[in-house]
Protein backbone atom coordinates (compact mmCIF):
# COMPACT_ATOMS: atom_id res chain seq x y z
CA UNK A 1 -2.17 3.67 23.07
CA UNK A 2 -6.16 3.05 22.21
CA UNK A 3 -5.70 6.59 21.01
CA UNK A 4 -2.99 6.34 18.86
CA UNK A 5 -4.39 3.64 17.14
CA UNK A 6 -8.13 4.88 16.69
CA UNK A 7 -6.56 8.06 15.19
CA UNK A 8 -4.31 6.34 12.85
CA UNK A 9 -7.30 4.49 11.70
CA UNK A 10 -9.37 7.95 11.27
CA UNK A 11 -6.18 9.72 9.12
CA UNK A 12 -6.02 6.21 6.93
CA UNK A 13 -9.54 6.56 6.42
CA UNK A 14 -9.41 10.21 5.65
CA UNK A 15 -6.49 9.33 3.28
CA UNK A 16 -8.54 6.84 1.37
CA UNK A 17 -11.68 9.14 0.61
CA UNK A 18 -8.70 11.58 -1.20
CA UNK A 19 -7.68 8.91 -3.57
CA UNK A 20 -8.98 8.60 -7.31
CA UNK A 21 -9.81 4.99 -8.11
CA UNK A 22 -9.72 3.69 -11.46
CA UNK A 23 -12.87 2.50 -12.91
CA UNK A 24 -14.09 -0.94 -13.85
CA UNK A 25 -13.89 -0.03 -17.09
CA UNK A 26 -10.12 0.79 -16.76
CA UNK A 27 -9.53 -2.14 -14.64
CA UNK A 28 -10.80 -4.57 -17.13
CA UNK A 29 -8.55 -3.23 -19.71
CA UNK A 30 -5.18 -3.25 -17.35
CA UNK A 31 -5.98 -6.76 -16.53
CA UNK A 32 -6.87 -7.46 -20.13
CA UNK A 33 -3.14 -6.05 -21.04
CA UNK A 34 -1.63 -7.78 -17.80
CA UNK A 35 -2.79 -11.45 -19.45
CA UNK A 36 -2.08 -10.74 -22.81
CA UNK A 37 2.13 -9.75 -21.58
CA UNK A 38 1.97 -13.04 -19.27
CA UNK A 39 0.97 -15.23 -22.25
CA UNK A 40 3.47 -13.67 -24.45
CA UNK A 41 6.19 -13.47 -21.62
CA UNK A 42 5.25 -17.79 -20.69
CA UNK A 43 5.34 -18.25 -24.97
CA UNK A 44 8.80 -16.55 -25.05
CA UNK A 45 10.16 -18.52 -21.99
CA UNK A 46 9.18 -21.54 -23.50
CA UNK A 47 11.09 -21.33 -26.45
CA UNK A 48 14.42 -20.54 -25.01
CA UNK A 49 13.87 -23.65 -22.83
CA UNK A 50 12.99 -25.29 -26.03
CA UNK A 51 16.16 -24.01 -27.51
CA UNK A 52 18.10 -24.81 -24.65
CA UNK A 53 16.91 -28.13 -24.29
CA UNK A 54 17.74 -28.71 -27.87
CA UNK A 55 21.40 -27.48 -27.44
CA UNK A 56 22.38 -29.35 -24.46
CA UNK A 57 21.01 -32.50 -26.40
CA UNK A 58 22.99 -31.97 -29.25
CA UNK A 59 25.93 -31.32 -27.51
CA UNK A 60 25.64 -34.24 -24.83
């Protein structure tokens, strides 16, 4: 059982050393995007609550 899992934990390692990470550089700029869609995403929700708050007030 040891076994199983000490090997597992070898391969995963193994596994990791293959992959291509992205640099800070790249990072920065996906997190950059990843903010800028959230704000726009949170100002869009806003203003169909705004307009839906505004119709069900006008019609109540």
């Amino acid at each position: 059982m040891l076994e199983n899992v000490t090997l597992f934990f070898k391969e995963s390692y193994e596994e990791l050393k293959k992959v291509t990470w992205m640099t800070r550089k790249e990072v920065m700029g996906s997190t950059a995007v990843i903010i800028v869609l959230i704000f726009i995403v949170s100002l869009f929700i806003a203003l169909i609550d705004f307009i839906c708050m505004r119709a069900v007030a006008i019609i109540l």
